[in-house]
N, C-alpha and C. Protein backbone atom coordinates (compact mmCIF):
# COMPACT_ATOMS: atom_id res chain seq x y z
N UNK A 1 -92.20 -147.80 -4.73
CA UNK A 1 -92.95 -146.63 -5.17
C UNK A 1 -94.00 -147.08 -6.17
N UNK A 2 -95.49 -146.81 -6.25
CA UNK A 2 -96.31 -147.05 -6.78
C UNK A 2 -96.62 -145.67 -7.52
N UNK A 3 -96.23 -145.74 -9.00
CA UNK A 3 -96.12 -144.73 -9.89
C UNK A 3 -97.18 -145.08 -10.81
N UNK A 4 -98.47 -144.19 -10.93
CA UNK A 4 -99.27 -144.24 -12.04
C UNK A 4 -99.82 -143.19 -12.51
N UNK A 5 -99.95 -143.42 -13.98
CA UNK A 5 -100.90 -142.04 -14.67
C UNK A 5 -101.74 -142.84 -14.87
N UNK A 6 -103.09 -141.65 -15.03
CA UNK A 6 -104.39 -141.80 -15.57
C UNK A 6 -104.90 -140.48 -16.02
N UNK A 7 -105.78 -140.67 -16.84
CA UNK A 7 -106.64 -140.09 -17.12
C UNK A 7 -107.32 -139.47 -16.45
N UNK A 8 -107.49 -137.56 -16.24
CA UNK A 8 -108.03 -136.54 -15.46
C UNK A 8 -108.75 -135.93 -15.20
N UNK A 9 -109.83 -136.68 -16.28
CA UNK A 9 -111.20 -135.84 -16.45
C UNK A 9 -112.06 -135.61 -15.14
N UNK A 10 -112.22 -136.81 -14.77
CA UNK A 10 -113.00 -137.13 -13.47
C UNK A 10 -112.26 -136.11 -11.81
N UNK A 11 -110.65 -135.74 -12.06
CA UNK A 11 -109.94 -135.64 -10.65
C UNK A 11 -109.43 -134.35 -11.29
N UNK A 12 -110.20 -133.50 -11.50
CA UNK A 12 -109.87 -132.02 -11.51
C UNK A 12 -109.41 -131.13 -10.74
N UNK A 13 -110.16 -131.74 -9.30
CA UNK A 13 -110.03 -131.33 -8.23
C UNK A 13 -108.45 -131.18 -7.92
N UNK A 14 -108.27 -132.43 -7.85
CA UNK A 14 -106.69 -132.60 -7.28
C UNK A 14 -105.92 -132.03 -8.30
N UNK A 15 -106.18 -131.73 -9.94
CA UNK A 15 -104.93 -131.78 -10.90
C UNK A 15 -105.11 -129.80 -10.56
N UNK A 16 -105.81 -129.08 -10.69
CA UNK A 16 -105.97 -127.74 -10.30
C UNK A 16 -105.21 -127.21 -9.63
N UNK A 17 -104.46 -127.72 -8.82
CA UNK A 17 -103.80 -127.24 -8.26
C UNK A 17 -102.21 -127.12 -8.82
N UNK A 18 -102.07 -128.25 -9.57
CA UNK A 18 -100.69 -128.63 -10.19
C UNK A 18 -100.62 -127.56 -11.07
N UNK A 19 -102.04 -127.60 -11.60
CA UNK A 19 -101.21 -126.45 -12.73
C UNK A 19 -101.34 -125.16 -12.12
N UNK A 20 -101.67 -124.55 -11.02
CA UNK A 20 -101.45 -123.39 -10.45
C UNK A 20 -100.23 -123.58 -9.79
N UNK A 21 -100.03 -124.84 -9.30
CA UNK A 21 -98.21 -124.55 -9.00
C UNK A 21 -97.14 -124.58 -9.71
N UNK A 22 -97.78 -125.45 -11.48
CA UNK A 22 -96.27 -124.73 -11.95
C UNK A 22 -96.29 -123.67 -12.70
N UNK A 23 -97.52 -123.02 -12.52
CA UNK A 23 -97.55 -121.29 -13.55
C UNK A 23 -97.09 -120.45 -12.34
N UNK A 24 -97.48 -120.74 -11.04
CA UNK A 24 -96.74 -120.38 -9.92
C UNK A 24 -95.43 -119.90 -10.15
N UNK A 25 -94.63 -120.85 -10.42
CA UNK A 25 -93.48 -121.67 -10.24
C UNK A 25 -92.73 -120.76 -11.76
N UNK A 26 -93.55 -121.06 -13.27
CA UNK A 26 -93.28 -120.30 -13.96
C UNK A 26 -92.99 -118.57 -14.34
N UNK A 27 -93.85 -118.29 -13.30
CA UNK A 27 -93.69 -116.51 -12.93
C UNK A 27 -92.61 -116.08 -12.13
N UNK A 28 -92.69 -117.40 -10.87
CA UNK A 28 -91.72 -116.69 -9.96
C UNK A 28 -90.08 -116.65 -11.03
N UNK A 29 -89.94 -117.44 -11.83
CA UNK A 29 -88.64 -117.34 -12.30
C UNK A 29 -88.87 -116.53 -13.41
N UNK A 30 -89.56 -116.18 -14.04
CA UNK A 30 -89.65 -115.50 -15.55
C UNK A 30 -91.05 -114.82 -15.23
N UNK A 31 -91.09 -113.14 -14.26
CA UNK A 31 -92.02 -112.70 -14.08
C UNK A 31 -93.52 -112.46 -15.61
N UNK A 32 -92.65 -111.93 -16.52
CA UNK A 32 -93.30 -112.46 -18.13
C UNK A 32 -94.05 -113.08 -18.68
N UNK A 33 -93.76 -114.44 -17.71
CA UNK A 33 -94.87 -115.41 -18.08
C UNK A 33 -96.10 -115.01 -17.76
N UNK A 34 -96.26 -113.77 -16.78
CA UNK A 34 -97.44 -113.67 -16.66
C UNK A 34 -98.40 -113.01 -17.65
N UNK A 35 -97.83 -112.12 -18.88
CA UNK A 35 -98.35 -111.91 -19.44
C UNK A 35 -98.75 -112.75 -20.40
N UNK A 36 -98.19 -113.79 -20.95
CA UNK A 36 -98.10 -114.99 -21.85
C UNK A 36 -99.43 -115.77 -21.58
N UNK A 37 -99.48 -115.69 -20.24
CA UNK A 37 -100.57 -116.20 -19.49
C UNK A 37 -101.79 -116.00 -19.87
N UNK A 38 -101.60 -114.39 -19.60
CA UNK A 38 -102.80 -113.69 -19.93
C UNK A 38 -103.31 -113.96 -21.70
N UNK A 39 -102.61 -114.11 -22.63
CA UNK A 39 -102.50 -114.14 -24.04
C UNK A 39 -103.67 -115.66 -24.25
N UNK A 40 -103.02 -116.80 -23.69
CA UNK A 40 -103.55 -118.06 -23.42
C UNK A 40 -104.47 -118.26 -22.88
N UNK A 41 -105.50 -116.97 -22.12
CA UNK A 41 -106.91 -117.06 -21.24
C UNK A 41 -106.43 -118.04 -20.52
N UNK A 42 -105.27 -118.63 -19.72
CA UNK A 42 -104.99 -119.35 -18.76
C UNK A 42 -106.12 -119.53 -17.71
N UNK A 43 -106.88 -118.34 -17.21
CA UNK A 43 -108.05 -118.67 -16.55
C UNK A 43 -108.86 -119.25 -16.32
N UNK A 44 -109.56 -118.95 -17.80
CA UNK A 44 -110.62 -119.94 -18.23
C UNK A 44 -110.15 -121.12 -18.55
N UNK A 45 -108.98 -121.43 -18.86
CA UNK A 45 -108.76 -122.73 -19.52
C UNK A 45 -108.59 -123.64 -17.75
N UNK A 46 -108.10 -123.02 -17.17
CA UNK A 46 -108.15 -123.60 -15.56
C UNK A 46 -109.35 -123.70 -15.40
N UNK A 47 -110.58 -123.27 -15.31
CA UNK A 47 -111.80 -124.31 -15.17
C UNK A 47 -112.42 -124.45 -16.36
N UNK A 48 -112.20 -124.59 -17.40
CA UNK A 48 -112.58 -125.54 -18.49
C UNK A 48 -111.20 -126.23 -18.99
N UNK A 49 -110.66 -127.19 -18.21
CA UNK A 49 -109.67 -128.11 -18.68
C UNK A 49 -110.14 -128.77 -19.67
N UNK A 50 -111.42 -129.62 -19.69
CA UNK A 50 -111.55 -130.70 -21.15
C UNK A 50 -111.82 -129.54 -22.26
N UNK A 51 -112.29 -128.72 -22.27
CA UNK A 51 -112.45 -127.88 -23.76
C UNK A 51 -111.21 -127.98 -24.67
N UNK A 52 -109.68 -127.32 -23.60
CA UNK A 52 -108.60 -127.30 -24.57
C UNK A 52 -107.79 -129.03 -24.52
N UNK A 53 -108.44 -129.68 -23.55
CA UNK A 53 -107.65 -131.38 -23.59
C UNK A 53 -108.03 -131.96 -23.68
N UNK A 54 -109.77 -131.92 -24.16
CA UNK A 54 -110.39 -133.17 -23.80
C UNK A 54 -109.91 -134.10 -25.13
N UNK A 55 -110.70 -135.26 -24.80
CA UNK A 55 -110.87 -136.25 -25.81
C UNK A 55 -111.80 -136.01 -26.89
N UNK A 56 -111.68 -136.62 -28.25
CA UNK A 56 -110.72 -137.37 -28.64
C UNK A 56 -109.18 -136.87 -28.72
N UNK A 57 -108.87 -135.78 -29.57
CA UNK A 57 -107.87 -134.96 -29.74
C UNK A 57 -107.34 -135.06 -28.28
N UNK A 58 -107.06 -135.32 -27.44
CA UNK A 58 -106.42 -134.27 -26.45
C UNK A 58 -106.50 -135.34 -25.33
N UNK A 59 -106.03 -134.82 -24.37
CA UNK A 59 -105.51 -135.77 -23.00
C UNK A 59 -105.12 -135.00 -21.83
N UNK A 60 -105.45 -135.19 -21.02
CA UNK A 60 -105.01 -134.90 -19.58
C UNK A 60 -105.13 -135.65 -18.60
N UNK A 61 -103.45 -136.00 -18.16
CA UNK A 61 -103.14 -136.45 -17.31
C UNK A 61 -102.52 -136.43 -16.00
N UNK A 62 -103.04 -137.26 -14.89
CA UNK A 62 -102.52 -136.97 -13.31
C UNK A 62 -101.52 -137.92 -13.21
N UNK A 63 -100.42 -137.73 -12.69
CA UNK A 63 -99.43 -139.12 -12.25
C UNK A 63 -99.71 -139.01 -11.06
N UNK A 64 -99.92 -140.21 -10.07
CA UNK A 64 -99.79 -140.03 -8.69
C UNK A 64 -98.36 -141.07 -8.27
N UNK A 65 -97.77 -141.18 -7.61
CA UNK A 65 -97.14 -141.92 -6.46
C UNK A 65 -97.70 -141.93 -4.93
N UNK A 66 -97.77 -143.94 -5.23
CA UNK A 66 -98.45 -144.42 -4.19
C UNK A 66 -99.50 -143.69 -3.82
N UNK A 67 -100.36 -143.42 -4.86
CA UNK A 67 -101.84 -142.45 -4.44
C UNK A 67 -102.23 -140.72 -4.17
N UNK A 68 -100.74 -140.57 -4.25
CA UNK A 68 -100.58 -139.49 -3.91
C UNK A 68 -100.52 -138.11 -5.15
N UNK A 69 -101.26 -137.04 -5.72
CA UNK A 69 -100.98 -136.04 -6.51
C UNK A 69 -99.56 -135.84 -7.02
N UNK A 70 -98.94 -136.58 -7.66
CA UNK A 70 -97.03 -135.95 -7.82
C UNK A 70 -97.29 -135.04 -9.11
N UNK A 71 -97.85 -135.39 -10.24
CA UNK A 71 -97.51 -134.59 -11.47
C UNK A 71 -98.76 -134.55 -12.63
N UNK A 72 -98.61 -133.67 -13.69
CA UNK A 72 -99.66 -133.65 -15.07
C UNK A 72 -99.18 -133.48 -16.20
N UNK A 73 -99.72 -133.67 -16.86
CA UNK A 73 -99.62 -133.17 -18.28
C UNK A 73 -100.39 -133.13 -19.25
N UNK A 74 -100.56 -132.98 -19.94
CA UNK A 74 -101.76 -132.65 -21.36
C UNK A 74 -101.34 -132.54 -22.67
N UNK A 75 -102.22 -132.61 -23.66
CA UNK A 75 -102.16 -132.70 -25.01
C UNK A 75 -103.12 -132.14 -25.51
N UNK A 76 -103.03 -131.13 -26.84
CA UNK A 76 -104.04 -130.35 -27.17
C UNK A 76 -103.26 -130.32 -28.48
N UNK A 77 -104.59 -130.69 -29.43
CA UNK A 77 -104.49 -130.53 -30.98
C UNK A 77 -104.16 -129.69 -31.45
N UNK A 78 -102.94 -129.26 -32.42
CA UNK A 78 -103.43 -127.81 -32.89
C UNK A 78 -103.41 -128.14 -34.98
N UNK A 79 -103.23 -129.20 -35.09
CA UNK A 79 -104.23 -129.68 -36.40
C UNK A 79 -104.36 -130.85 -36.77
N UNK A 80 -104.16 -131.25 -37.91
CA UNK A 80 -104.48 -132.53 -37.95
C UNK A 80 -103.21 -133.66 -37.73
N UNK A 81 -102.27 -132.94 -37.83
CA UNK A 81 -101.13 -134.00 -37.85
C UNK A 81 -100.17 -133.38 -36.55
N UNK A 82 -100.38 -132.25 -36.34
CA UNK A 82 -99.89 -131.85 -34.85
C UNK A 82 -100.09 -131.53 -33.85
N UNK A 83 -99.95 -132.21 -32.66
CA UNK A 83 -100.44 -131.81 -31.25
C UNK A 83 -99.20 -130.78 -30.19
N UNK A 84 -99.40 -130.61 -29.73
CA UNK A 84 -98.72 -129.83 -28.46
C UNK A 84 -98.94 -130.40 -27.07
N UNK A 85 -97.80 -130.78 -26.54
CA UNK A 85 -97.73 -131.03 -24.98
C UNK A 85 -97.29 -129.45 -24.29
N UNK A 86 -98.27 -129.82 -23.10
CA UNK A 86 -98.52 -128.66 -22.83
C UNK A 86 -98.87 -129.15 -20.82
N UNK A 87 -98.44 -128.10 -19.91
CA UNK A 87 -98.63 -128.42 -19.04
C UNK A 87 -97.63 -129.51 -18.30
N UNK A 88 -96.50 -129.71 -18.45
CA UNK A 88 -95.99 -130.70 -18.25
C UNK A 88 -95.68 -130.17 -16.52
N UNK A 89 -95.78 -130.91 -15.34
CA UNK A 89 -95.52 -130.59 -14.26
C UNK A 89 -95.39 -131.80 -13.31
N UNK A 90 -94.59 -131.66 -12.18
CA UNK A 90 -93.62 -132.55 -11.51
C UNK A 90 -93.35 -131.85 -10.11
N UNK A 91 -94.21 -132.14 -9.13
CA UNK A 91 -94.41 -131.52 -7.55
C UNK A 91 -92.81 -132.12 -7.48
N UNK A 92 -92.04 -131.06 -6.81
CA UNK A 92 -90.45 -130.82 -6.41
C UNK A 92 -90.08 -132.25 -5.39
N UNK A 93 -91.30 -132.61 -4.24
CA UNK A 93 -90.96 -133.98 -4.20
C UNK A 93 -90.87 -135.35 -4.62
N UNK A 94 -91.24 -135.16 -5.91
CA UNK A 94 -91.61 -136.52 -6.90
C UNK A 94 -90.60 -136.44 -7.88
N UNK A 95 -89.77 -135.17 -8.01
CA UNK A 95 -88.77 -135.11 -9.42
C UNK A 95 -87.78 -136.16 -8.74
N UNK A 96 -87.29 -136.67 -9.92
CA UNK A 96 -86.43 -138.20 -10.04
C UNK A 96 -86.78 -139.29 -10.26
N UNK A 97 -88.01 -139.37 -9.44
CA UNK A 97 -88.34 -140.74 -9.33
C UNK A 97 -89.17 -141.09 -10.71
N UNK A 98 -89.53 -140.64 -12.10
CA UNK A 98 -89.66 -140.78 -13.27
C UNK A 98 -90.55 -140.57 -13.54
N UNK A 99 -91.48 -139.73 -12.94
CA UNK A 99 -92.67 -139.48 -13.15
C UNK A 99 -92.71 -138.20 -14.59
N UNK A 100 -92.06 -137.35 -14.46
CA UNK A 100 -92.38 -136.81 -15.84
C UNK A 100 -92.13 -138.07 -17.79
N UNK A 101 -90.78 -139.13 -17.19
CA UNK A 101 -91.06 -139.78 -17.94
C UNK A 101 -92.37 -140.75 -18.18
N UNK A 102 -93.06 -141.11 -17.24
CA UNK A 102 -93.96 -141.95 -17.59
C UNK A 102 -95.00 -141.24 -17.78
N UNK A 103 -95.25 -139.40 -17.84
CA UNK A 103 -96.28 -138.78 -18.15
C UNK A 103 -95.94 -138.67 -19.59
N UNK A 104 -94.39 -138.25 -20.07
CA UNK A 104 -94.17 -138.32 -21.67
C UNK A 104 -94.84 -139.61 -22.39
N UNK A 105 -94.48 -140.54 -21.63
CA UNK A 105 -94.29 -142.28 -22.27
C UNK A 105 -95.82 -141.93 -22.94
N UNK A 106 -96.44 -142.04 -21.97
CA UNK A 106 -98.23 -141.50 -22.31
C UNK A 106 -98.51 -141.16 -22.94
N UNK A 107 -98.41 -139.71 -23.22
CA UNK A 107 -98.70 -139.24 -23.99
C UNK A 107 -98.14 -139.08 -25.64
N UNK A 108 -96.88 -140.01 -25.89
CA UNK A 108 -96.53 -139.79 -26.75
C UNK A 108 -96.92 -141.17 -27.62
N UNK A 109 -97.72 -142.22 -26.92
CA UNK A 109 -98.32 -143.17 -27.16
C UNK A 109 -99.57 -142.73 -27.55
N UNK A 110 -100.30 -141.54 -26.77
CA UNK A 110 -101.37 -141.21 -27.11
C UNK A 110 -101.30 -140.69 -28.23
N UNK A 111 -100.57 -139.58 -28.85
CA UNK A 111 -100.22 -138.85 -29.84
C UNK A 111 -100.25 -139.88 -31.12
N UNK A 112 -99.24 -140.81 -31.26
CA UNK A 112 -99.16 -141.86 -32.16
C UNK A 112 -100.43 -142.25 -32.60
N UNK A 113 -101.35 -143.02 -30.89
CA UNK A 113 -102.24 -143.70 -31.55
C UNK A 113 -103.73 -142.92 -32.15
N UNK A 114 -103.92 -141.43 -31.76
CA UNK A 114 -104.52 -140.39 -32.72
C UNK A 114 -104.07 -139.94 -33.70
N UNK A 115 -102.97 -140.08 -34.44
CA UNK A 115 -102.32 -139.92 -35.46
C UNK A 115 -101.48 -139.15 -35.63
N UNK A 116 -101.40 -137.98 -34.96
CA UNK A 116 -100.82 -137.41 -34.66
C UNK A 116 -99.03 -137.87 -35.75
N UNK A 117 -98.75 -136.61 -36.29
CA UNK A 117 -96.89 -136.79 -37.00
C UNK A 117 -96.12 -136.56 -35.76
N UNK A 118 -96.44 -135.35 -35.81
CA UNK A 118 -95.55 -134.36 -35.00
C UNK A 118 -96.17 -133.72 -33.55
N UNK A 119 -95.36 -133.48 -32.30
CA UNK A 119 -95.25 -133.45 -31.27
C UNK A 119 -94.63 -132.08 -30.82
N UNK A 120 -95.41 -131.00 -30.89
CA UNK A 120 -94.22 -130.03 -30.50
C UNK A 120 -94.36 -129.30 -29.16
N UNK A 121 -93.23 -128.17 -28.64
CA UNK A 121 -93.64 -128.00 -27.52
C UNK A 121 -92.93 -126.37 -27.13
N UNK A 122 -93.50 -125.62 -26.48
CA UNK A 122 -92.73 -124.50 -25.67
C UNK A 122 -92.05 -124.53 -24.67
N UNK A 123 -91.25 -124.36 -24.07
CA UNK A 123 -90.39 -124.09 -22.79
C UNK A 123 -89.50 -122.76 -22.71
N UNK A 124 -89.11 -123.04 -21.56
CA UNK A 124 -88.41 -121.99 -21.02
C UNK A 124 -87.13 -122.13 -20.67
N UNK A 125 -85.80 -121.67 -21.08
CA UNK A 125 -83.99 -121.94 -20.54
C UNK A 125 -83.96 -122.32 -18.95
N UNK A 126 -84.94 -121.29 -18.78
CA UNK A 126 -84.52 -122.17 -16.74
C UNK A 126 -85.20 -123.22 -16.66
N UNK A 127 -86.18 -123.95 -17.38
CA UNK A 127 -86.04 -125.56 -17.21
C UNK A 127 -85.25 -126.64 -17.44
N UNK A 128 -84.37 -126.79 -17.24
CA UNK A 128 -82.92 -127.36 -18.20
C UNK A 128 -82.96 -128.90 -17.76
N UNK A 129 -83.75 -129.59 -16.59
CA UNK A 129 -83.68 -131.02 -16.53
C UNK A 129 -84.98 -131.19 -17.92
N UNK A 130 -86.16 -130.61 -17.78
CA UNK A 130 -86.96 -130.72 -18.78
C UNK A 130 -86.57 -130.57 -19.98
N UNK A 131 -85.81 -129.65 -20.56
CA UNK A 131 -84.87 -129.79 -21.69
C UNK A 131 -84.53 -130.35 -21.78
N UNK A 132 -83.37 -131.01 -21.47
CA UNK A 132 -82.37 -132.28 -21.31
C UNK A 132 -83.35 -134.18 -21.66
N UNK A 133 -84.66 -133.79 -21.01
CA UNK A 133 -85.26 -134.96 -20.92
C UNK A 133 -85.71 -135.17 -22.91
N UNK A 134 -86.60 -133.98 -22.88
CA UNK A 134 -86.86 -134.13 -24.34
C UNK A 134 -85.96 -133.72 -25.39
N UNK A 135 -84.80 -133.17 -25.29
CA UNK A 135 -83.82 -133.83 -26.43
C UNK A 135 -83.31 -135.10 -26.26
N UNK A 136 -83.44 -135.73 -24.88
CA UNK A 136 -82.65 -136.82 -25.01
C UNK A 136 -83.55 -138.10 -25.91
N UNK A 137 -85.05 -137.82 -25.44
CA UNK A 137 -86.17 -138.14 -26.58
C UNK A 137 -86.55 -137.97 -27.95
N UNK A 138 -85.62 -137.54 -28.62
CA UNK A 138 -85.17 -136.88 -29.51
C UNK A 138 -85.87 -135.42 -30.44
N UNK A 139 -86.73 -134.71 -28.97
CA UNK A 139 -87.25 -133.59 -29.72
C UNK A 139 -86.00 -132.91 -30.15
N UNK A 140 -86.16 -131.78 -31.21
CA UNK A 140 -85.16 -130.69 -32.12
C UNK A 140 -85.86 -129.81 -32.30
N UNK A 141 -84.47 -128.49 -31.69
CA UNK A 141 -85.19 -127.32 -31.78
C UNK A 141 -86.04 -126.88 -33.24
N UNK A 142 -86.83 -125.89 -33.10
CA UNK A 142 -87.53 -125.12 -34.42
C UNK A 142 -87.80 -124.20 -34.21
N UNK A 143 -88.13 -122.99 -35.21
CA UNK A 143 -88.34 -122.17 -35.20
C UNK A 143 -89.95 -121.55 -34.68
N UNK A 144 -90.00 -120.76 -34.20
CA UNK A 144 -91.48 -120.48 -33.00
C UNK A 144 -92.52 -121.02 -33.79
N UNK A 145 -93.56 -121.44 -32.87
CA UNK A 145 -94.61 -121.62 -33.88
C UNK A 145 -96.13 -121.54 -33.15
N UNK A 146 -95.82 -120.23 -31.91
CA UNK A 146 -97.05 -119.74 -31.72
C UNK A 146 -96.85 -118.29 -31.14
N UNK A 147 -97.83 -117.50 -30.74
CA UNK A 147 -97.63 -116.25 -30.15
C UNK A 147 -96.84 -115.79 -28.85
N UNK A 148 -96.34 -116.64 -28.63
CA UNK A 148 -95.11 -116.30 -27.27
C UNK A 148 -94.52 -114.56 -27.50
N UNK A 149 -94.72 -113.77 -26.27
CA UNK A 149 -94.24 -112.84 -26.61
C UNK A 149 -92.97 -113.19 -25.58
N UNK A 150 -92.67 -114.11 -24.75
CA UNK A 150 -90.84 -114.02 -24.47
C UNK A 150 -89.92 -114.51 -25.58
N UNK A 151 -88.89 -113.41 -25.56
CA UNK A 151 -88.16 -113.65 -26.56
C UNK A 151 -87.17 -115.09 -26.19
N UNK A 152 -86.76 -115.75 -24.96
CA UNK A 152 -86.43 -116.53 -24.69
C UNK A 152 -86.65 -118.21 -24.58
N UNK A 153 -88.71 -118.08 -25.12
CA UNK A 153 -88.75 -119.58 -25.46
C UNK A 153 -87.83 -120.10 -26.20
N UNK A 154 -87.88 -121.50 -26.28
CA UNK A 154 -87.29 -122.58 -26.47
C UNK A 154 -88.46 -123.24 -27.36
N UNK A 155 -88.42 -123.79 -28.17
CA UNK A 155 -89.65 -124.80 -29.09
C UNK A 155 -88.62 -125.99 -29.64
N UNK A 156 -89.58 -126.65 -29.64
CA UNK A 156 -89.25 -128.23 -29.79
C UNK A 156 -89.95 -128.98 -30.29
N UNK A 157 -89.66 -129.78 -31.36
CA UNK A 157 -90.82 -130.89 -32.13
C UNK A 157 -89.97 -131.90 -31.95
N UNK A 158 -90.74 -132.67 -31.85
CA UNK A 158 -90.63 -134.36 -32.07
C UNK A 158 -91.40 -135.47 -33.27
N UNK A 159 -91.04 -135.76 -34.04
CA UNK A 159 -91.41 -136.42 -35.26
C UNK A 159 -91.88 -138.03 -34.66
N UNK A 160 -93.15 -138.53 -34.94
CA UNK A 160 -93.62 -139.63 -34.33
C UNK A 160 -93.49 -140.33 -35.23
């Protein structure tokens, strides 16, 4: 298996779709999210991806296997010492084979080497392999720390 991330600026094309399949993916289980959605201008941020990821601050990334679209993820500043991963996604035939880890590995290298302290993140209870991955990385829960109106997020920081 030929597993690589890169950098997404240039392959929008192909990553566009990932993140419409896992907000997809996020509604069909937690209809809610769609309003959350709406809160986040999810829209616009779908065709202006570099505004909320670009560089320097920020990152977006495609994993492919063997050439192929498998997964993304992103990073977006929200000050000087903390970023947010955001977007984390993993096409249902690529989960296992480690592709969300080597999109973390990334980005949490990236985070470091912008300076980044702290690493935090939102989720949802019905993601529970994604849970599982970043406590085992040693994110810890915290208390909310953006406008989520489901009462069921999950938040998570990680100390770099």
């Amino acid at each position: 298996m030929g597993l690589t991330v890169e950098l997404a600026y240039d392959c929008q094309e192909e990553l566009r779709p990932l993140f419409q399949e896992y907000t997809d993916m996020l509604v069909r289980e937690s209809p809610s999210v769609a309003d959350y959605l709406k809160i986040q201008h999810y829209d616009a941020e779908l065709h202006d991806l570099e505004s909320k990821y670009g560089l320097p601050d920020g990152r977006l990334y495609l994993a492919r296997v063997d050439g192929a679209a498998a997964g993304c993820a992103a990073l977006r500043r929200l000050d000087e010492t903390r970023c947010e991963l955001k977007r984390m996604y993993v096409r249902p035939q690529y989960r296992g084979q480690k592709v969300s880890t080597a999109l973390l590995d990334r980005l949490l290298a990236d985070a470091r080497e912008i300076g980044y302290q702290k690493m935090l993140l939102d989720t949802l209870p019905f993601l529970t392999t994604a849970i599982t991955m970043y406590r085992r990385r040693g994110f810890q829960d915290i208390p909310g720390y953006n406008d989520s109106p489901l009462p069921e997020t999950i938040y998570l920081e990680l100390e770099l």
